[in-house]
Structure formats: C-alpha cells, structure tokens
PDB file of N, CA and C in Angstrom:
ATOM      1  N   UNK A   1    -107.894 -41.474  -1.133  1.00  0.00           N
ATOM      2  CA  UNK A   1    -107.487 -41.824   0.212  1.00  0.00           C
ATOM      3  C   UNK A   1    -106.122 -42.522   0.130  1.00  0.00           C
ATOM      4  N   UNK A   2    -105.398 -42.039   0.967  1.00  0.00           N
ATOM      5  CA  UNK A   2    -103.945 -42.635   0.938  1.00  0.00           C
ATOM      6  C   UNK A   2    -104.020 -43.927   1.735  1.00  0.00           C
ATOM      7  N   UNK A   3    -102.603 -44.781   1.098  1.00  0.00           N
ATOM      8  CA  UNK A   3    -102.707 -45.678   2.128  1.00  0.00           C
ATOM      9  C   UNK A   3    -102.586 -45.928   3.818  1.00  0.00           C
ATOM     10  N   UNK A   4    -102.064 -44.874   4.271  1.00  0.00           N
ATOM     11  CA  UNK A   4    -102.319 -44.588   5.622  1.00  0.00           C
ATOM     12  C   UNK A   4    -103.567 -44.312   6.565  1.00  0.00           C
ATOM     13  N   UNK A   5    -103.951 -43.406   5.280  1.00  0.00           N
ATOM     14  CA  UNK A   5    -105.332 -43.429   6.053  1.00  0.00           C
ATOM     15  C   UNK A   5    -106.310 -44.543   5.918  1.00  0.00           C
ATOM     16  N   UNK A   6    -106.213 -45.212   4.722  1.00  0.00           N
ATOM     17  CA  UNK A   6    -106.830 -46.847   4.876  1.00  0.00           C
ATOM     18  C   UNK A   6    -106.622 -47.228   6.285  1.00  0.00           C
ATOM     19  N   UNK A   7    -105.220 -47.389   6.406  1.00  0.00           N
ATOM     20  CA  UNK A   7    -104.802 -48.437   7.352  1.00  0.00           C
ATOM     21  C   UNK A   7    -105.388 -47.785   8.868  1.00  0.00           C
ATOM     22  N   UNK A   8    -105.670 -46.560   9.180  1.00  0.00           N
ATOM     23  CA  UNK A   8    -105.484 -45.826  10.297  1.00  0.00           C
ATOM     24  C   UNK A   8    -107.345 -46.195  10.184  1.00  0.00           C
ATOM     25  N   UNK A   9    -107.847 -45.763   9.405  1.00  0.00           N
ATOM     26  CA  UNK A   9    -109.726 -45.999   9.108  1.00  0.00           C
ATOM     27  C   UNK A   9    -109.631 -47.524   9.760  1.00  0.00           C
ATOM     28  N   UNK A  10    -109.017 -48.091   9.056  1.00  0.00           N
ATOM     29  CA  UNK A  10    -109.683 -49.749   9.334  1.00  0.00           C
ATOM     30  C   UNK A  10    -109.092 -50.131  10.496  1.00  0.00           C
ATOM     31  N   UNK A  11    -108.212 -49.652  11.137  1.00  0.00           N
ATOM     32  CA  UNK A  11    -107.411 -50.030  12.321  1.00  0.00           C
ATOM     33  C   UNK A  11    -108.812 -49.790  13.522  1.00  0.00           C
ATOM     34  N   UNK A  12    -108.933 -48.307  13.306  1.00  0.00           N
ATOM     35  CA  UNK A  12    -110.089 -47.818  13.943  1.00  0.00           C
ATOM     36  C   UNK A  12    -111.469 -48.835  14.650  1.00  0.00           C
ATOM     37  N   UNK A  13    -111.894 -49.010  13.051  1.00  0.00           N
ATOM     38  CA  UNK A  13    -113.411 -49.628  12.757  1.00  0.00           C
ATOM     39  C   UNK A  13    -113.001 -51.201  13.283  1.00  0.00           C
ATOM     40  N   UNK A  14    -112.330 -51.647  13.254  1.00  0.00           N
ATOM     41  CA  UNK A  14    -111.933 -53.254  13.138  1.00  0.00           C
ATOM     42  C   UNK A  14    -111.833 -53.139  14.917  1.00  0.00           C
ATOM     43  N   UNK A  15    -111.495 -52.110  15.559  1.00  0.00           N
ATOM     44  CA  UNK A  15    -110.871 -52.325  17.215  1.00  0.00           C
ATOM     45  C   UNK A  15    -112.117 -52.258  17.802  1.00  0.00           C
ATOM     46  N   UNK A  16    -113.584 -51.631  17.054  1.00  0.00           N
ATOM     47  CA  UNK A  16    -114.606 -51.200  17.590  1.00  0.00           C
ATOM     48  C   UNK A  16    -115.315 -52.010  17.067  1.00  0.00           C
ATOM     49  N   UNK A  17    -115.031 -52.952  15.819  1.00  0.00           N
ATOM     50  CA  UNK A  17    -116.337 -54.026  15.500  1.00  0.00           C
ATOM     51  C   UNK A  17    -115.970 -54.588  16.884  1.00  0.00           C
ATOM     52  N   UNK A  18    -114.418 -55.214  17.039  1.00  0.00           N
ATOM     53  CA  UNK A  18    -114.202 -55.882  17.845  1.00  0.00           C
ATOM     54  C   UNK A  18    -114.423 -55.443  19.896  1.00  0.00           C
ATOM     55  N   UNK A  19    -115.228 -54.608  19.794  1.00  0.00           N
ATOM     56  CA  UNK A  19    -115.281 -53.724  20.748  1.00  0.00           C
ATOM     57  C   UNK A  19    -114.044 -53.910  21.939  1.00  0.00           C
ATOM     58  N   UNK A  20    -112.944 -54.256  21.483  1.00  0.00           N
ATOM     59  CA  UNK A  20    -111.770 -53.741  21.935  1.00  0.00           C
ATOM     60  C   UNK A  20    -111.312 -52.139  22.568  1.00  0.00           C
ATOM     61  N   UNK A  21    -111.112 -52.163  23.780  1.00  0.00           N
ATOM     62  CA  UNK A  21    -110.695 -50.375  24.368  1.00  0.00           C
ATOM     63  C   UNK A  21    -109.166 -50.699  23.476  1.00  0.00           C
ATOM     64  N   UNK A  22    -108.762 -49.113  23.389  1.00  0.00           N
ATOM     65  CA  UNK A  22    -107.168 -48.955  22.911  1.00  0.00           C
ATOM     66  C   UNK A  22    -106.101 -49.829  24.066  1.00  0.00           C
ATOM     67  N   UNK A  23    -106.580 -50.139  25.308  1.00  0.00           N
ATOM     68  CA  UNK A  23    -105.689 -50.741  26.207  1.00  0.00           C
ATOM     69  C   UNK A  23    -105.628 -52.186  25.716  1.00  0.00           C
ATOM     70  N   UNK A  24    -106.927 -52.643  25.729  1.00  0.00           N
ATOM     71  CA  UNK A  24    -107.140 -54.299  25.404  1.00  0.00           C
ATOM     72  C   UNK A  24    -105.882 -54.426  23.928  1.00  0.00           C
ATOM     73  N   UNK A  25    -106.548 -53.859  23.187  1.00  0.00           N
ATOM     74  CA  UNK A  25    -105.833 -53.778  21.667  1.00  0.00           C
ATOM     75  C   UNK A  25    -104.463 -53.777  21.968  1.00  0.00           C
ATOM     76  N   UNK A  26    -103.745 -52.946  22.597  1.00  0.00           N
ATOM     77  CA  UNK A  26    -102.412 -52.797  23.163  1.00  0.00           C
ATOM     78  C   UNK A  26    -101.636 -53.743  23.790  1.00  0.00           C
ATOM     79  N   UNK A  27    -102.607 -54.315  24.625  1.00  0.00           N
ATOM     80  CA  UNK A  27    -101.842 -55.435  25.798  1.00  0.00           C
ATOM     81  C   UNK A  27    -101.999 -56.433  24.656  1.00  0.00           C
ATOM     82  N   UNK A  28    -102.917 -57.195  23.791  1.00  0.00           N
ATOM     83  CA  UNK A  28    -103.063 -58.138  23.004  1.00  0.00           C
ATOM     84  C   UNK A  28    -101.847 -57.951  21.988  1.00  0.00           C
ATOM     85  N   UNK A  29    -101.188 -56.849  21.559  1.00  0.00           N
ATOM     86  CA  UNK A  29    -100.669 -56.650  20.437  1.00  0.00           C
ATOM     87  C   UNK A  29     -98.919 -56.507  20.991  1.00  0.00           C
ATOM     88  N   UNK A  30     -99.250 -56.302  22.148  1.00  0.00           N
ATOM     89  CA  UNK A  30     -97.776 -56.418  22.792  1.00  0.00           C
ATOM     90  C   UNK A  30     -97.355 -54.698  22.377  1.00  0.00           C
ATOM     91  N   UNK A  31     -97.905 -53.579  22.840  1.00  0.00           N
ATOM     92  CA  UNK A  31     -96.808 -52.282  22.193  1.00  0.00           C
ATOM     93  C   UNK A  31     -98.034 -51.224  23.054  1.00  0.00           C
ATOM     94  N   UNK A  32     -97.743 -50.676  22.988  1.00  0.00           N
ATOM     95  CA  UNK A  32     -98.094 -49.343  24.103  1.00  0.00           C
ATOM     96  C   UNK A  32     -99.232 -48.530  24.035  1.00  0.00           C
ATOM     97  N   UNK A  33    -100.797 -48.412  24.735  1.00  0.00           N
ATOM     98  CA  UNK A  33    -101.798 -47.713  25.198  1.00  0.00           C
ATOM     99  C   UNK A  33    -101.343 -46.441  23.680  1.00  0.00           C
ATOM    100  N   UNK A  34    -100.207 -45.568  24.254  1.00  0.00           N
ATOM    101  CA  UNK A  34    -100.485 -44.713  23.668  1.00  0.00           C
ATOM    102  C   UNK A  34     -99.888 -44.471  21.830  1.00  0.00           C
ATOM    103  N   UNK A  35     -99.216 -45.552  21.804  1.00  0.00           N
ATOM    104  CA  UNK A  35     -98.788 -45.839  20.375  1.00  0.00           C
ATOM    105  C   UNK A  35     -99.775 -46.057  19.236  1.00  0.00           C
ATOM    106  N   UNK A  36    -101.093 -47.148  20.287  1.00  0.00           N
ATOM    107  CA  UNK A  36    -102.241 -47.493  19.338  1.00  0.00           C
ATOM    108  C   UNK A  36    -103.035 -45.936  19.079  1.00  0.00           C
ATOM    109  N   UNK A  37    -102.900 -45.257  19.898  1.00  0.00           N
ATOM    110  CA  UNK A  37    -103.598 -43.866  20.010  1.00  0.00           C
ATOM    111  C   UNK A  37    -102.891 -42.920  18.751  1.00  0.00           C
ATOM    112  N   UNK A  38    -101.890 -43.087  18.628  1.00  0.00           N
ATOM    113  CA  UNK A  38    -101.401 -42.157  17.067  1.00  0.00           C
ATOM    114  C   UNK A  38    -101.097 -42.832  16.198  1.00  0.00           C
ATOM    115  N   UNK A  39    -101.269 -44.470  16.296  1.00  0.00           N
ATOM    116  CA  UNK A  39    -101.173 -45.071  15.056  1.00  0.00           C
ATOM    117  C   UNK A  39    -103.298 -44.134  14.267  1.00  0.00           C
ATOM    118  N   UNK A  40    -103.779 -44.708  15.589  1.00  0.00           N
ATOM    119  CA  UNK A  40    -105.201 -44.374  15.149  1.00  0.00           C
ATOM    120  C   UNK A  40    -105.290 -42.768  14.661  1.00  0.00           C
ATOM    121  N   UNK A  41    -104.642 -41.791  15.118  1.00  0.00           N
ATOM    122  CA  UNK A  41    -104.862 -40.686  14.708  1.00  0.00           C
ATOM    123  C   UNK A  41    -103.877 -40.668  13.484  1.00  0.00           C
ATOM    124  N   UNK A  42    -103.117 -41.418  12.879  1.00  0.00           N
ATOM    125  CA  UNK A  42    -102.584 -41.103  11.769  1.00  0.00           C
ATOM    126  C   UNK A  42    -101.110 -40.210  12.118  1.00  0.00           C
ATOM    127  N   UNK A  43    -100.485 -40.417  12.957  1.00  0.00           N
ATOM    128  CA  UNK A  43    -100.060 -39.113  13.946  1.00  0.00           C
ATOM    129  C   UNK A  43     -98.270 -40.235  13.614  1.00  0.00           C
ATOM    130  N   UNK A  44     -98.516 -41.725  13.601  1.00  0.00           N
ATOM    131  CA  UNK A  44     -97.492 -42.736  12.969  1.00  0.00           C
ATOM    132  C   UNK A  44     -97.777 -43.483  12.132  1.00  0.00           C
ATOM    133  N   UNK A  45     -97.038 -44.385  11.447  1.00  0.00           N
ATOM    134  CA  UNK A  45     -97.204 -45.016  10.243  1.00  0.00           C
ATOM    135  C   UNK A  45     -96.382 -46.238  11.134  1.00  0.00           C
ATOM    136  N   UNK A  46     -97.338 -47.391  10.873  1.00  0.00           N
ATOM    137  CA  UNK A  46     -96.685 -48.954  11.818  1.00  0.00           C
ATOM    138  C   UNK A  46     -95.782 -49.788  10.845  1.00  0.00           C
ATOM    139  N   UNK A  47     -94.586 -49.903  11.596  1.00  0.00           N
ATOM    140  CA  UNK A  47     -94.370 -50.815  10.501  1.00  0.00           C
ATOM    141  C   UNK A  47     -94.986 -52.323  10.165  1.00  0.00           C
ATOM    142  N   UNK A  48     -94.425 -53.038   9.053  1.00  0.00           N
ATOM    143  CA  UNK A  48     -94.991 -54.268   8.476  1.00  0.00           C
ATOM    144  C   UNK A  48     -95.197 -54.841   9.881  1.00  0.00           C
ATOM    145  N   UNK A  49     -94.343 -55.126  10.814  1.00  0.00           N
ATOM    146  CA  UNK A  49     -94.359 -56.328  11.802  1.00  0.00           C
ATOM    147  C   UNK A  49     -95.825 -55.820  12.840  1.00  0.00           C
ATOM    148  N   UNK A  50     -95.795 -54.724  13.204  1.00  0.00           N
ATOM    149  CA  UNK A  50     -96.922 -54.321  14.213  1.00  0.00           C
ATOM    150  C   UNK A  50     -97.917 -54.734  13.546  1.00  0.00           C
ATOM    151  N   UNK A  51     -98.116 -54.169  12.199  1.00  0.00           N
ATOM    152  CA  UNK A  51     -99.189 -54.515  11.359  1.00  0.00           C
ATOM    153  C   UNK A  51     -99.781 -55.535  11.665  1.00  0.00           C
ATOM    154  N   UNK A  52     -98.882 -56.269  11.570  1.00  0.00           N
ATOM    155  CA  UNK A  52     -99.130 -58.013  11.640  1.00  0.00           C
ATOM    156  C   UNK A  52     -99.296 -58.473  13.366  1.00  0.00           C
ATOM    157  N   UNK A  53     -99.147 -57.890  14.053  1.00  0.00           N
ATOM    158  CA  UNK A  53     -99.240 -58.046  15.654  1.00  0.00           C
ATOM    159  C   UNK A  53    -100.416 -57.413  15.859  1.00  0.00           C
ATOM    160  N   UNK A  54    -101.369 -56.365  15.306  1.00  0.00           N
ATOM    161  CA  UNK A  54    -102.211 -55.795  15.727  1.00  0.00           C
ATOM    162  C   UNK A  54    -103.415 -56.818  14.348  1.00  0.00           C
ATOM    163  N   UNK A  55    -103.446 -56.794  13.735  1.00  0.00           N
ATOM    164  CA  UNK A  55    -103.972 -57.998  13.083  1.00  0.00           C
ATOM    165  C   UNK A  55    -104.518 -59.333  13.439  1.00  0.00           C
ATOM    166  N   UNK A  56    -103.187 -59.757  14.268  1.00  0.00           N
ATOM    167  CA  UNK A  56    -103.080 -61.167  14.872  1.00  0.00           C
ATOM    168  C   UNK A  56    -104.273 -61.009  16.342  1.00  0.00           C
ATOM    169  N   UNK A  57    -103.600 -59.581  16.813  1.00  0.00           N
ATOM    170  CA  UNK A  57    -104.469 -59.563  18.431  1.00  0.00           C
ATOM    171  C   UNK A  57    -106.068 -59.415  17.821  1.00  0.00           C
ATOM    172  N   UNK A  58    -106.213 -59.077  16.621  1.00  0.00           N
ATOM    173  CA  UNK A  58    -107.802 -58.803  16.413  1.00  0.00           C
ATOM    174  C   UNK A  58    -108.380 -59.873  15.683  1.00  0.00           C
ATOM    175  N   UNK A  59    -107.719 -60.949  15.562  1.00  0.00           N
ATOM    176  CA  UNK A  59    -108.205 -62.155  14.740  1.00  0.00           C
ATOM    177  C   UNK A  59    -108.079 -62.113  13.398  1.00  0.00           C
ATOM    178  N   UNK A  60    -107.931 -61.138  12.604  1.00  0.00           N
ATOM    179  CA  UNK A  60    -107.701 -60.542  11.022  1.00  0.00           C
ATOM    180  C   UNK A  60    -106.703 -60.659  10.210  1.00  0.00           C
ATOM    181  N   UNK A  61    -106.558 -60.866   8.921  1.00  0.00           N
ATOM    182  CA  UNK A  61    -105.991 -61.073   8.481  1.00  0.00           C
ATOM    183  C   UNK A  61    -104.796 -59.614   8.229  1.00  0.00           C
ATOM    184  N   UNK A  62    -103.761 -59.500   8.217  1.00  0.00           N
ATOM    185  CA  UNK A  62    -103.315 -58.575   7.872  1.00  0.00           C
ATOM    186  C   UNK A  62    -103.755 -57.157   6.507  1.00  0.00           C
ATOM    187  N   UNK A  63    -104.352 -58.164   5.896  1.00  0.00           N
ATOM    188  CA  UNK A  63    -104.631 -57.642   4.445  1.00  0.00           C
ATOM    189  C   UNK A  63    -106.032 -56.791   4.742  1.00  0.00           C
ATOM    190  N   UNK A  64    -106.706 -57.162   6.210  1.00  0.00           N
ATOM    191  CA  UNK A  64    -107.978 -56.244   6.126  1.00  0.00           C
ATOM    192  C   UNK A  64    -107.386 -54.795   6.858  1.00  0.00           C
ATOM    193  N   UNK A  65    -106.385 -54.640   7.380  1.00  0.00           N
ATOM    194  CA  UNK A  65    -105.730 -53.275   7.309  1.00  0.00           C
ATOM    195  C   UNK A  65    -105.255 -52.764   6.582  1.00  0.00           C
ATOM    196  N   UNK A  66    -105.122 -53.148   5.229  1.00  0.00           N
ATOM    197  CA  UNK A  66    -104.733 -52.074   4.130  1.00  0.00           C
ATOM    198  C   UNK A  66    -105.455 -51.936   3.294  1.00  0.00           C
ATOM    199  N   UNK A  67    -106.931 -53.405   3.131  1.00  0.00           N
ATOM    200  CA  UNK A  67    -107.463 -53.141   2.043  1.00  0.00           C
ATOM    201  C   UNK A  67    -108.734 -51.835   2.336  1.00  0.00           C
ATOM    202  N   UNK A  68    -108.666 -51.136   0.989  1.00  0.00           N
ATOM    203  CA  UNK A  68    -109.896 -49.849   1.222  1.00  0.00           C
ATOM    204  C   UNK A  68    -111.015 -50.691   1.063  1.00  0.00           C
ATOM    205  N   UNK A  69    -111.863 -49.703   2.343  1.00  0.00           N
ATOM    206  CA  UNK A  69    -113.495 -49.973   2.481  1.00  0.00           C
ATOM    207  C   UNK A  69    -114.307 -49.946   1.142  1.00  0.00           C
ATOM    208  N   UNK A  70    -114.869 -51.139   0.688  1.00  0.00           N
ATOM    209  CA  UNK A  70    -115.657 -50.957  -0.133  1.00  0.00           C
ATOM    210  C   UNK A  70    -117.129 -50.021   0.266  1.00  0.00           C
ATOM    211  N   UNK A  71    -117.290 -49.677  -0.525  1.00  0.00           N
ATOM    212  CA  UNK A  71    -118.620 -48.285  -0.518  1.00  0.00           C
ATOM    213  C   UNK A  71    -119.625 -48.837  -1.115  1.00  0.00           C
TER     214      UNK A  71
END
C-alpha cells in the first residue's frame, strides 16, 4: 500500500469514526466540500499543511494520517 493510499484509507475511516459528513470535515478544516471528496478518492495528494488542518479539525494527531492500519 502506498503512502497515499494510507493517507486517503485513514482520512476516510477517521471522518466516519468521527461521524463527521464531508461538509462538517470541510468547514472545520477551512478548504472545500469537494476537495475533501478527491482527497478521499485518492483523485489529490494534500499537502503537509492541509494534512495538518484536517487532523487538527478531527482532533488527531497528524501522524494518524500517514501511519498504516495495523492488521
């Protein structure tokens, strides 16, 4: 698994532990409904700073968006 798709998996799972809609996630993170929508499909690659803005809006540490799901 590449690191994108880490980040795009856990972006996912983390917006839905947090039962966050893609809007909530968006308005919290300051950047656009449909941006969170192809960060999630893998469709963009975020840079470091969003990372850290979409992190922050979900309470998380930055590092739980890149680290791979343990199995």
């Amino acid at each position: 698994m590449t690191l994108e798709q880490v980040v795009t998996q856990n972006l996912r799972a983390l917006r839905a532990q947090k039962k966050f809609s893609q809007e909530t996630l968006a308005h919290k993170a300051g950047i656009s409904v449909s941006y969170v929508s192809m960060l999630e499909r893998g469709a963009r690659t975020p840079p470091l700073a969003t990372m850290e803005a979409l992190a922050k809006a979900m309470g998380v540490s930055p590092l739980a968006l890149l680290q791979k799901p343990s199995r």
